[in-house]
C-alpha atoms as a PDB file:
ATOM      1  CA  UNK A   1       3.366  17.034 -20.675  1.00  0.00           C
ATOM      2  CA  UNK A   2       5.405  14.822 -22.481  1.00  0.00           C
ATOM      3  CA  UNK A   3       6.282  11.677 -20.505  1.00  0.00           C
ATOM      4  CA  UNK A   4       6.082   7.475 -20.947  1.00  0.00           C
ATOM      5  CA  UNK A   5       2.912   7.927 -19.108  1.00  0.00           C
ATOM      6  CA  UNK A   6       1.629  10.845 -21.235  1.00  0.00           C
ATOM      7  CA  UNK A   7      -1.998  10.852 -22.016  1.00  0.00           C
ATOM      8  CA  UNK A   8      -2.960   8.485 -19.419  1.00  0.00           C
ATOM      9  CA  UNK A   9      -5.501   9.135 -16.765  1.00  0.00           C
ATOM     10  CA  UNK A  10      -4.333   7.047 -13.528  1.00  0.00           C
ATOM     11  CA  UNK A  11      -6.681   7.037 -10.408  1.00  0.00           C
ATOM     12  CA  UNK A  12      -4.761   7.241  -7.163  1.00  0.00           C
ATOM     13  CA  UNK A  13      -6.660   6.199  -3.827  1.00  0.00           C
ATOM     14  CA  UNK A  14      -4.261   7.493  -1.241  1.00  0.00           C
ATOM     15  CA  UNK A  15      -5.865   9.733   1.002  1.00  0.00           C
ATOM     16  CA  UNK A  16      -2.873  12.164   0.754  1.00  0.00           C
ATOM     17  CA  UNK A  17      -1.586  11.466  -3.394  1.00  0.00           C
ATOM     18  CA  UNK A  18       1.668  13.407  -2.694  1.00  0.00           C
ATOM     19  CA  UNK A  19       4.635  11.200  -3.422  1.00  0.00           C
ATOM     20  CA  UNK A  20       3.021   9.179  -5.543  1.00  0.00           C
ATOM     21  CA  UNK A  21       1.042  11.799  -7.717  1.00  0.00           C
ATOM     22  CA  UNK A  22       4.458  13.306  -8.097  1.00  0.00           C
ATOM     23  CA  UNK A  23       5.796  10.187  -9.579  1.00  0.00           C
ATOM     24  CA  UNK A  24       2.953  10.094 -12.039  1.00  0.00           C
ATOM     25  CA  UNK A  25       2.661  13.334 -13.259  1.00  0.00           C
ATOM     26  CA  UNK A  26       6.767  13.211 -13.494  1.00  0.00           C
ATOM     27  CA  UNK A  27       6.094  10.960 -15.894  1.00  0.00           C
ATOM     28  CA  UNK A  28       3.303  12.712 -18.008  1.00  0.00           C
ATOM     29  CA  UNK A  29       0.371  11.455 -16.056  1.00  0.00           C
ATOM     30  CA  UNK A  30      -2.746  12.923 -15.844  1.00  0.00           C
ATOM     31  CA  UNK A  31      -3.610  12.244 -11.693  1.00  0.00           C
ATOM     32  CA  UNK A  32      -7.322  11.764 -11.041  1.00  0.00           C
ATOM     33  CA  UNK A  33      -7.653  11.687  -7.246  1.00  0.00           C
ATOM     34  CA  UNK A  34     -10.136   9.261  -5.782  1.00  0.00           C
ATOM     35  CA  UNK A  35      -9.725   8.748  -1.942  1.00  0.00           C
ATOM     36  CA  UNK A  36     -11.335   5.921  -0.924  1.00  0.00           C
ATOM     37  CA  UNK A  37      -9.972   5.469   3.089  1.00  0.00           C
ATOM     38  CA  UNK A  38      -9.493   8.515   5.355  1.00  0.00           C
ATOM     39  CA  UNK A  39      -6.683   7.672   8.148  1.00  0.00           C
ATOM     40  CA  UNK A  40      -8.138   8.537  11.625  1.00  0.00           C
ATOM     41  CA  UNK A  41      -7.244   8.432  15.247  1.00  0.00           C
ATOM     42  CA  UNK A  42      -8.045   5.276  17.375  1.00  0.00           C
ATOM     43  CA  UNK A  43     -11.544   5.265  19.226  1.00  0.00           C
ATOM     44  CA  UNK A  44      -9.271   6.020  22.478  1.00  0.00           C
ATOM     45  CA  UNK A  45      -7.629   9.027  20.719  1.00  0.00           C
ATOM     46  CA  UNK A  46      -4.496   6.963  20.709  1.00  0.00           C
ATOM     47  CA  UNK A  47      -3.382   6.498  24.242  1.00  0.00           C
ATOM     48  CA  UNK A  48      -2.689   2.726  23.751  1.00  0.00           C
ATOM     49  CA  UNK A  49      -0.660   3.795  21.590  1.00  0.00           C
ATOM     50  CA  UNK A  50       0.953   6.193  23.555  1.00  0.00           C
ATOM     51  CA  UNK A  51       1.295   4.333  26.673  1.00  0.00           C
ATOM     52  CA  UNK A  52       3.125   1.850  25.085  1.00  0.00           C
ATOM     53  CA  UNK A  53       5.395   4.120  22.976  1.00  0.00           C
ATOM     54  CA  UNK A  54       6.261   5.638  26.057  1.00  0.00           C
ATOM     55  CA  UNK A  55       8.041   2.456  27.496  1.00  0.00           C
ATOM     56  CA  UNK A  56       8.728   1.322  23.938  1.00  0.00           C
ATOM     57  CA  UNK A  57      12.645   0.472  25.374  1.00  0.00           C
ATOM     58  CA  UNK A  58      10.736  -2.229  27.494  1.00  0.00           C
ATOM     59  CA  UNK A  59      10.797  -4.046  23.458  1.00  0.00           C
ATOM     60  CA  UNK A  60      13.818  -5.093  21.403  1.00  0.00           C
ATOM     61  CA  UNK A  61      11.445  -4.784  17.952  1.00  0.00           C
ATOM     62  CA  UNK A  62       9.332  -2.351  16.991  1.00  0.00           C
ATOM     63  CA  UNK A  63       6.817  -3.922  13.993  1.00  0.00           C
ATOM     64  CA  UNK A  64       4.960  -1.647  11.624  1.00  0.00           C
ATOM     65  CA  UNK A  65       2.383  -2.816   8.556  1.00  0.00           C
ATOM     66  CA  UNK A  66       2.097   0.359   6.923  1.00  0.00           C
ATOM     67  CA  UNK A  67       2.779   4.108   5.968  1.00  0.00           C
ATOM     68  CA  UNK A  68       0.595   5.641   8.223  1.00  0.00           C
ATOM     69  CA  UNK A  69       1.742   3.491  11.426  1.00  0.00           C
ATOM     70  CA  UNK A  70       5.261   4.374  10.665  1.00  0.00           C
ATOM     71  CA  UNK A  71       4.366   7.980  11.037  1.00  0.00           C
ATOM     72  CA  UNK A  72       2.852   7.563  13.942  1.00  0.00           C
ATOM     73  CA  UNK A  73       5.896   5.373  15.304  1.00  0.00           C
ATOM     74  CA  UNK A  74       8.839   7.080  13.619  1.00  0.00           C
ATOM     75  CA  UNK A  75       9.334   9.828  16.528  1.00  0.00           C
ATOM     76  CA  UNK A  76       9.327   7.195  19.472  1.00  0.00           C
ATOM     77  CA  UNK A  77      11.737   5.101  17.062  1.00  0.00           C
ATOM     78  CA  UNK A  78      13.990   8.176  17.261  1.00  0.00           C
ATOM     79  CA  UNK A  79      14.504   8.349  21.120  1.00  0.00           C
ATOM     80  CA  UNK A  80      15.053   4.297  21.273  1.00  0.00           C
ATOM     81  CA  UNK A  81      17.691   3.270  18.874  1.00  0.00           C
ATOM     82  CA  UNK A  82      18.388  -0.095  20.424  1.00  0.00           C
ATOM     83  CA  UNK A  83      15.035  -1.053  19.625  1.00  0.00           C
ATOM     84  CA  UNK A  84      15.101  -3.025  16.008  1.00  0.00           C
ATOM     85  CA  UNK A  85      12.966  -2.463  13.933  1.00  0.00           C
ATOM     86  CA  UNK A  86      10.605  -4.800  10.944  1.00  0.00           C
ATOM     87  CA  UNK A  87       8.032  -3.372   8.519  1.00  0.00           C
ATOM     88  CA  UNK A  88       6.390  -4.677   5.463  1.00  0.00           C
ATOM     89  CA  UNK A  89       6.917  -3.203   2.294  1.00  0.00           C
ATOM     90  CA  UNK A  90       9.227  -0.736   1.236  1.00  0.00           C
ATOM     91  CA  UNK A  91       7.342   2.138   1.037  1.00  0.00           C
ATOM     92  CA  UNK A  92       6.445   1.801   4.667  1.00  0.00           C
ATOM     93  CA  UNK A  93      10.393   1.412   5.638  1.00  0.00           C
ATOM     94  CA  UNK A  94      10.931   4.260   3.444  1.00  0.00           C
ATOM     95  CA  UNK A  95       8.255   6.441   5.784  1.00  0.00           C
ATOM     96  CA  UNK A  96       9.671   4.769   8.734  1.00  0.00           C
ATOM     97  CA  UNK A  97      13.055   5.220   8.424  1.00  0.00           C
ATOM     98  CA  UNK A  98      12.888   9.270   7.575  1.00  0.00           C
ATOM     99  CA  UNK A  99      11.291   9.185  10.533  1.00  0.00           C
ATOM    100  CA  UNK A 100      13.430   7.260  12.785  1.00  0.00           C
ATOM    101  CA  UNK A 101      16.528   8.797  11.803  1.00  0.00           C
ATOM    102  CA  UNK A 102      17.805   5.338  10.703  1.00  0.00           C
ATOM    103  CA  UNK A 103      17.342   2.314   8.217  1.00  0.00           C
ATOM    104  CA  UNK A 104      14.953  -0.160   8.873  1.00  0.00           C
ATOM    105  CA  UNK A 105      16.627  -3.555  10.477  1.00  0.00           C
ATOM    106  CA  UNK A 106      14.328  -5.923   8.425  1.00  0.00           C
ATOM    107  CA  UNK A 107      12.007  -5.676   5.342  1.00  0.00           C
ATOM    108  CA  UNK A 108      10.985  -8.716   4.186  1.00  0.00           C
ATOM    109  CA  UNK A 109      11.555  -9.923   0.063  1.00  0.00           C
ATOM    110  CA  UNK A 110       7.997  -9.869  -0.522  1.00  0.00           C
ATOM    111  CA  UNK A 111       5.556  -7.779   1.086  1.00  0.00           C
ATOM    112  CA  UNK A 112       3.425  -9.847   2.658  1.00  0.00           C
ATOM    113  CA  UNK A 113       3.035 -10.347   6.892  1.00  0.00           C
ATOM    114  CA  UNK A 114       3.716 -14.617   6.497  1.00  0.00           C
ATOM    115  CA  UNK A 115       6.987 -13.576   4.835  1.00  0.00           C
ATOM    116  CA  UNK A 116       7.933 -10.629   7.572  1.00  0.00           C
ATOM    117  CA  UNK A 117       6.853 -13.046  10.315  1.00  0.00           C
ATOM    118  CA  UNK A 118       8.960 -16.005   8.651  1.00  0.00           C
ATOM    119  CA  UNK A 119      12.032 -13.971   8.756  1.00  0.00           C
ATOM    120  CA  UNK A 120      11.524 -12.607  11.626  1.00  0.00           C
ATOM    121  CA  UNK A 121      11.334 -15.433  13.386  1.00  0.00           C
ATOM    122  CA  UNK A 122      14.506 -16.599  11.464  1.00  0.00           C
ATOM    123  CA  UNK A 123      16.810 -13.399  12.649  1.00  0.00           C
ATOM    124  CA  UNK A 124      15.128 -12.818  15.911  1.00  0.00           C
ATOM    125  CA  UNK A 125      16.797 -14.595  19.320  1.00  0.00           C
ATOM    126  CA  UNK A 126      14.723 -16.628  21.395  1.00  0.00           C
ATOM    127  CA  UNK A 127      11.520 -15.225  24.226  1.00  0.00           C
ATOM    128  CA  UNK A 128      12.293 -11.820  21.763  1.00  0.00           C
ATOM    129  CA  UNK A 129       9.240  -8.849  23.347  1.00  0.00           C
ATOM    130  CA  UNK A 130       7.678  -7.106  20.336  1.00  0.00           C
ATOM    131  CA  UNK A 131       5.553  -4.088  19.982  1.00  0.00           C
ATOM    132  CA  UNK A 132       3.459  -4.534  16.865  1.00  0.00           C
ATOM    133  CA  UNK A 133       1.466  -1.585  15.604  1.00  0.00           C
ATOM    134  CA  UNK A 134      -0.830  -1.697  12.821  1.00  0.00           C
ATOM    135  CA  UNK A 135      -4.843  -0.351  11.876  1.00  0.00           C
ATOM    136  CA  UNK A 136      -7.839  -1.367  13.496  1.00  0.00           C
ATOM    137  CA  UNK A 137      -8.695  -3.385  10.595  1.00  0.00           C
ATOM    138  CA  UNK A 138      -5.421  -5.428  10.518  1.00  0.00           C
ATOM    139  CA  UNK A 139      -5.184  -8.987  10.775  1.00  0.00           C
ATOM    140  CA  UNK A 140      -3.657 -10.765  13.213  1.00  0.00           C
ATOM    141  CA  UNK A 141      -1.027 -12.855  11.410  1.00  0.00           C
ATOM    142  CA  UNK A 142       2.093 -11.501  13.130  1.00  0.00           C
ATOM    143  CA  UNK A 143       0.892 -11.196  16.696  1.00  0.00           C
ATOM    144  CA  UNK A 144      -0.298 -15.224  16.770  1.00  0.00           C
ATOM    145  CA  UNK A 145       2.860 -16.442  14.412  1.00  0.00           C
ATOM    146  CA  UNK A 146       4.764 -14.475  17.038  1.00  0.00           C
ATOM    147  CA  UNK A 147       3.411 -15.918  19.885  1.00  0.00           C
ATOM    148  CA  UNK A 148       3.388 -19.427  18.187  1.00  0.00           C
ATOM    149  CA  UNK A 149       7.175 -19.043  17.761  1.00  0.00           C
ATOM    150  CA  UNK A 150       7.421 -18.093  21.775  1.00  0.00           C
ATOM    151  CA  UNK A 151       7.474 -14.647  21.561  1.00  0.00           C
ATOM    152  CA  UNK A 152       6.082 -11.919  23.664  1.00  0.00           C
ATOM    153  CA  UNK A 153       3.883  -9.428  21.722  1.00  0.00           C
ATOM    154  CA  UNK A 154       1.922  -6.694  22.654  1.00  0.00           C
ATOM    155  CA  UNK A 155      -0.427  -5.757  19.413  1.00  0.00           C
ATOM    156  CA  UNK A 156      -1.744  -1.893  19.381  1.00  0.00           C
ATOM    157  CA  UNK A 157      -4.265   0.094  17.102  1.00  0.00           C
ATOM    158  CA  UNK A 158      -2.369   3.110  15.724  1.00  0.00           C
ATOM    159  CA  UNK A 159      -4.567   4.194  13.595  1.00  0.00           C
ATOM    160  CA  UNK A 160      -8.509   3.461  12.448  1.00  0.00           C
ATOM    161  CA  UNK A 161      -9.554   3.538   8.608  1.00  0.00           C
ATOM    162  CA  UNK A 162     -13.047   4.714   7.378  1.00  0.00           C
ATOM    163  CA  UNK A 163     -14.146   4.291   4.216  1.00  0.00           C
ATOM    164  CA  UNK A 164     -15.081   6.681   1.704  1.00  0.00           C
ATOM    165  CA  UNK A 165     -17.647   6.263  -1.293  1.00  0.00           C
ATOM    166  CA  UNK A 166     -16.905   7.926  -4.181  1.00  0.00           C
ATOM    167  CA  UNK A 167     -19.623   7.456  -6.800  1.00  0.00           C
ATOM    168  CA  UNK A 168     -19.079   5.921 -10.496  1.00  0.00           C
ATOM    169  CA  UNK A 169     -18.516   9.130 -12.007  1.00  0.00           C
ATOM    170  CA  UNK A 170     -15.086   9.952 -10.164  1.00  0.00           C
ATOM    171  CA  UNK A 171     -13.876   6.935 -11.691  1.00  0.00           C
ATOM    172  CA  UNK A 172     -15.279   7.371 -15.532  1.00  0.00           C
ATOM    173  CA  UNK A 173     -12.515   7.507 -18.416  1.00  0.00           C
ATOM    174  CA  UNK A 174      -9.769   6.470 -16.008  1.00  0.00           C
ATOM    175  CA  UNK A 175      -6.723   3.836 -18.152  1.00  0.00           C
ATOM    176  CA  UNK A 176      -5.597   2.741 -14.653  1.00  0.00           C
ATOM    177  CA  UNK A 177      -6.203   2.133 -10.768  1.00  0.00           C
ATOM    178  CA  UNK A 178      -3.186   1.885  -8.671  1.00  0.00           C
ATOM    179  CA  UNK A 179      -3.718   0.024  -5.386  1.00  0.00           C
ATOM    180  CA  UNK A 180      -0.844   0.666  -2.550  1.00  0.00           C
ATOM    181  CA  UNK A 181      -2.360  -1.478   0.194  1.00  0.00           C
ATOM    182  CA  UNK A 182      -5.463  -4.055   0.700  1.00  0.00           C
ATOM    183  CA  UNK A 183      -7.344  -1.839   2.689  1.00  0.00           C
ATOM    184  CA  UNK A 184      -7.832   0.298  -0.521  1.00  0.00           C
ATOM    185  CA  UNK A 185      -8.802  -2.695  -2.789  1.00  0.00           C
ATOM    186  CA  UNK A 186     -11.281  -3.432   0.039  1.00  0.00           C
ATOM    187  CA  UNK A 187     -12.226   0.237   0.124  1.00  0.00           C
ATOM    188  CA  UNK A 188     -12.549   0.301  -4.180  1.00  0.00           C
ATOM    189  CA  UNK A 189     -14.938  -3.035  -3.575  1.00  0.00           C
ATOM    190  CA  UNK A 190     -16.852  -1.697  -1.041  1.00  0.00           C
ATOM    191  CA  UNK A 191     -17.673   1.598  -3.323  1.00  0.00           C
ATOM    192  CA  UNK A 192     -17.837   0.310  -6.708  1.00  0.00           C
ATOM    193  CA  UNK A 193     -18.420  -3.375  -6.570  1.00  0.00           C
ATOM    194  CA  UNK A 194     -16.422  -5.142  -9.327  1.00  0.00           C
ATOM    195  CA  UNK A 195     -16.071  -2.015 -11.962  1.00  0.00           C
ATOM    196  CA  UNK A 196     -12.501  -0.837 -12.382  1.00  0.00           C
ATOM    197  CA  UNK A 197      -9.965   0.623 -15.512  1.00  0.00           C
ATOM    198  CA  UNK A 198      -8.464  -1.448 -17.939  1.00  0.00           C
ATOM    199  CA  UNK A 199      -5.251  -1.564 -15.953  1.00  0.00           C
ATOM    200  CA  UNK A 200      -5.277  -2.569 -12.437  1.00  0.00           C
ATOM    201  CA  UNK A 201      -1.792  -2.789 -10.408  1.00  0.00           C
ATOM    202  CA  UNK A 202      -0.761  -3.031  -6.982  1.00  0.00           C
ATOM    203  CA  UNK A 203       1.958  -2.793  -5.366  1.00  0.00           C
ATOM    204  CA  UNK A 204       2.522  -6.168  -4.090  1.00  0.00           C
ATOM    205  CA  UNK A 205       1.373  -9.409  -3.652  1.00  0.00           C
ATOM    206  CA  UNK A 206      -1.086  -9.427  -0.464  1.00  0.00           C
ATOM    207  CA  UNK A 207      -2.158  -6.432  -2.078  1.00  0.00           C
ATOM    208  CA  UNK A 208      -3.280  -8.444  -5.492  1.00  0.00           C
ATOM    209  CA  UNK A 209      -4.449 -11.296  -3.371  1.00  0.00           C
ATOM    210  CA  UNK A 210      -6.732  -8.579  -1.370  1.00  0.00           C
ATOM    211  CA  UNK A 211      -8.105  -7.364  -4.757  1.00  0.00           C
ATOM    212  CA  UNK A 212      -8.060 -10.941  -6.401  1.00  0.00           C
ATOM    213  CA  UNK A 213     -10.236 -12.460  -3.698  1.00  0.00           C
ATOM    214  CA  UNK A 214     -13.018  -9.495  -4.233  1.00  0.00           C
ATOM    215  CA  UNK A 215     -13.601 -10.174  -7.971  1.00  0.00           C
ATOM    216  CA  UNK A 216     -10.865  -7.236  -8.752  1.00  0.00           C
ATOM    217  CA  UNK A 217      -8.646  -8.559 -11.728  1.00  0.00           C
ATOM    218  CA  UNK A 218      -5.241  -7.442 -11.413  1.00  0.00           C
ATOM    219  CA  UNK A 219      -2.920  -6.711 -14.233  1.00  0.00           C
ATOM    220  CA  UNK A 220       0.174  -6.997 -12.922  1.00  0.00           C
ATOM    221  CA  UNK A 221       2.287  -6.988  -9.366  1.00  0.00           C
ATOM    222  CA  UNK A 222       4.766  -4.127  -8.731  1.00  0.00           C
ATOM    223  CA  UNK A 223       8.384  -6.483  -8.138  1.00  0.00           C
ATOM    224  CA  UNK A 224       9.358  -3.263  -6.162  1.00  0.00           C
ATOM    225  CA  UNK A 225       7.142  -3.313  -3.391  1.00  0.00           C
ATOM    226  CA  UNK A 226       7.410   0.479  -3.211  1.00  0.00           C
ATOM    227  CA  UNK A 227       5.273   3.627  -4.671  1.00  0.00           C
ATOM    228  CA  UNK A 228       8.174   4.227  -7.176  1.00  0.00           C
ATOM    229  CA  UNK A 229       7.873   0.421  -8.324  1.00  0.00           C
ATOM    230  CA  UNK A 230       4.169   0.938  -8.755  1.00  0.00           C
ATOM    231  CA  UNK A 231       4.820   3.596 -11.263  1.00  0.00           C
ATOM    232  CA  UNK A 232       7.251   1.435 -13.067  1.00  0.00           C
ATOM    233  CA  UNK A 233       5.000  -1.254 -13.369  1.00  0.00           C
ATOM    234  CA  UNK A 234       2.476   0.492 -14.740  1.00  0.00           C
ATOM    235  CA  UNK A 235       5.124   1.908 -16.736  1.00  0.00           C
ATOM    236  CA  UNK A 236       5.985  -1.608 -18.028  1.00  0.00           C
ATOM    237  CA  UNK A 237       2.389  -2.504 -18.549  1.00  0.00           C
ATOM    238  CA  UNK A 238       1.694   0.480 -20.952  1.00  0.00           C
ATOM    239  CA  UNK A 239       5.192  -0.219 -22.854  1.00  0.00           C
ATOM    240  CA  UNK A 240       4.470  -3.936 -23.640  1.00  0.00           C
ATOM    241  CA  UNK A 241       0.543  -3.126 -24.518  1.00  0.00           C
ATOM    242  CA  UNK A 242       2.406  -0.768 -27.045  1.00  0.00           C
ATOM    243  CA  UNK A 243       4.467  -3.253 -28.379  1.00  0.00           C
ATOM    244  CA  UNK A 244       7.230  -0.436 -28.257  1.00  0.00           C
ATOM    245  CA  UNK A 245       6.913   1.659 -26.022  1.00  0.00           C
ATOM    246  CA  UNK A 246       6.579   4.750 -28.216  1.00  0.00           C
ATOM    247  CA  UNK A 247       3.205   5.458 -28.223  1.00  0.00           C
ATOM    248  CA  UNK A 248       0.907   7.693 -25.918  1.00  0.00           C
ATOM    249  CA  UNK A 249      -1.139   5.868 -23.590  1.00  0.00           C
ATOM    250  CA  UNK A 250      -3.828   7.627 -25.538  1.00  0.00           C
ATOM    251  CA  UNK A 251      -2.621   6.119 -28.598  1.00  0.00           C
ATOM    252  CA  UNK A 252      -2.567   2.862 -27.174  1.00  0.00           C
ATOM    253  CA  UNK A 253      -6.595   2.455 -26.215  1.00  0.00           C
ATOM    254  CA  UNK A 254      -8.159   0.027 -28.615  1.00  0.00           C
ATOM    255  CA  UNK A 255     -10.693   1.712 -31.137  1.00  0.00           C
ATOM    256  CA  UNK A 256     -12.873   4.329 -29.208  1.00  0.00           C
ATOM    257  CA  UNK A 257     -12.785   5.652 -26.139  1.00  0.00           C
ATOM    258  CA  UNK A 258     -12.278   3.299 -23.373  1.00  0.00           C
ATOM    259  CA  UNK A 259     -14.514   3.463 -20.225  1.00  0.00           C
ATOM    260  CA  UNK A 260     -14.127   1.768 -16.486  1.00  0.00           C
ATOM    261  CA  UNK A 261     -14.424  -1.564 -17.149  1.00  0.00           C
ATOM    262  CA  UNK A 262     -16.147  -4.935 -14.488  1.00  0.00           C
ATOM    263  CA  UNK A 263     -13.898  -7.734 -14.272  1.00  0.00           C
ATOM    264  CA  UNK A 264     -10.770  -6.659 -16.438  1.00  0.00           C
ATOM    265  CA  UNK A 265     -12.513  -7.020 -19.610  1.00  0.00           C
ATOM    266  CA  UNK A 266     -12.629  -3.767 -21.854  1.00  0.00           C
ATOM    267  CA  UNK A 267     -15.887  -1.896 -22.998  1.00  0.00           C
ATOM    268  CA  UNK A 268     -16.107   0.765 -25.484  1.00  0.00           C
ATOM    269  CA  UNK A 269     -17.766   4.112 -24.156  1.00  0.00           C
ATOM    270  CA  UNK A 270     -21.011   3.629 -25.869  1.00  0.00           C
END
């Protein structure tokens, strides 16, 4: 397939690739699947979660960190439109708001939790009650900022992550890694140490920090904090290591074949 992207092999981590293995292979990629987290219920089977969806018009915002909360949030969102709500990143307000039935009353400029808490607390009236659900491995940022500002916020597990362990062959002969969230730089790290393509990009800044913070060199930061910016920025990334964009992305590894890589820095398949 003919493409911008053609002849490059990009390794997607999402347990379910859909949307954004679409976008890739729209664009002549060549998708090599590599799941690294597997979304599962909480240890309670969710009733938290459930118990407080259930009186989720007790709240006046509903607060969601990711894709796979908003999907397991979207359906009460439906049945309670006076409930606001906040997510972070656009891809996750994108998931959330096909579910809700309507937009998304705050995504923050950047997608990080300081900046959705900052705003938040800049839009929202005083003593505000929040319902803020997130994974089991989530910090909590938002629920103590919240509180800090005088807030009342109830924090629940929506969903637990557990890691998968792909081995260093499901990765050989990849050009790039996408990473959509920190949990899957964490999850890369925690398989294969330090080794990654020579293009790493994420999707948005607490993302690259994540990744940046376990030895993972980043290439670049999607400016659209969204799975259709990630593609463009890899886009980008290819067109400028080009110099004109006109090449293949096969065309555009140095002499050789390029293997995975530790640390950013490129080494010839031997």
């Amino acid at each position: 397939m003919r493409g911008p992207l053609a002849g490059c092999c990009v390794i997607v981590t999402r347990e379910h690739p859909g949307e954004l293995a679409s976008l890739l292979e729209a664009r002549g990629a060549t998708v090599i699947h590599v799941p690294l987290i597997q979304v599962v219920e909480p240890l309670d089977s969710g009733e938290a979660l459930t118990r407080e969806l259930d009186r989720l018009g007790e709240f006046d915002w509903l607060v969601v960190t990711s894709p796979a909360g908003a999907e397991r949030v979207g359906a009460a969102a439906a049945d309670e439109p006076s409930v606001r709500l906040a997510v972070v990143g656009n891809a996750t307000a994108d998931v959330l708001a096909g579910a809700a039935g309507r937009p998304v009353d705050l995504v923050p400029a950047t997608q990080r939790s300081q900046t959705l808490l900052e705003e938040l607390c800049a839009v929202a009236a005083p003593a505000q009650r929040f319902l803020v659900a997130q994974a089991d491995r989530a910090g909590d940022t938002l629920a103590a900022g919240l509180r800090r500002a005088g807030h009342e916020v109830t924090s629940v597990v929506a969903y637990r992550t557990v890691l998968c362990t792909p081995g260093p062959a499901a990765i050989a002969g990849a050009d790039a890694v996408l990473f959509a969230s920190g949990s899957a730089a964490k999850a890369w790290f925690d398989a294969l140490g330090d080794t990654v393509p020579p293009i790493v990009v994420s999707i948005g800044p607490t993302t690259s920090t994540v990744a940046e913070e376990l030895g993972l060199k980043v290439t670049s930061t999607a400016a659209d904090h969204s799975l259709g910016g990630l593609v463009s920025e890899l886009e980008r990334i290819l067109s400028i290591r080009a110099g004109d964009g006109s090449e293949s992305a096969a065309s555009r590894r140095p002499q050789g074949s390029v293997g995975v890589q530790q640390s950013g820095e490129i080494n010839p398949t031997k």
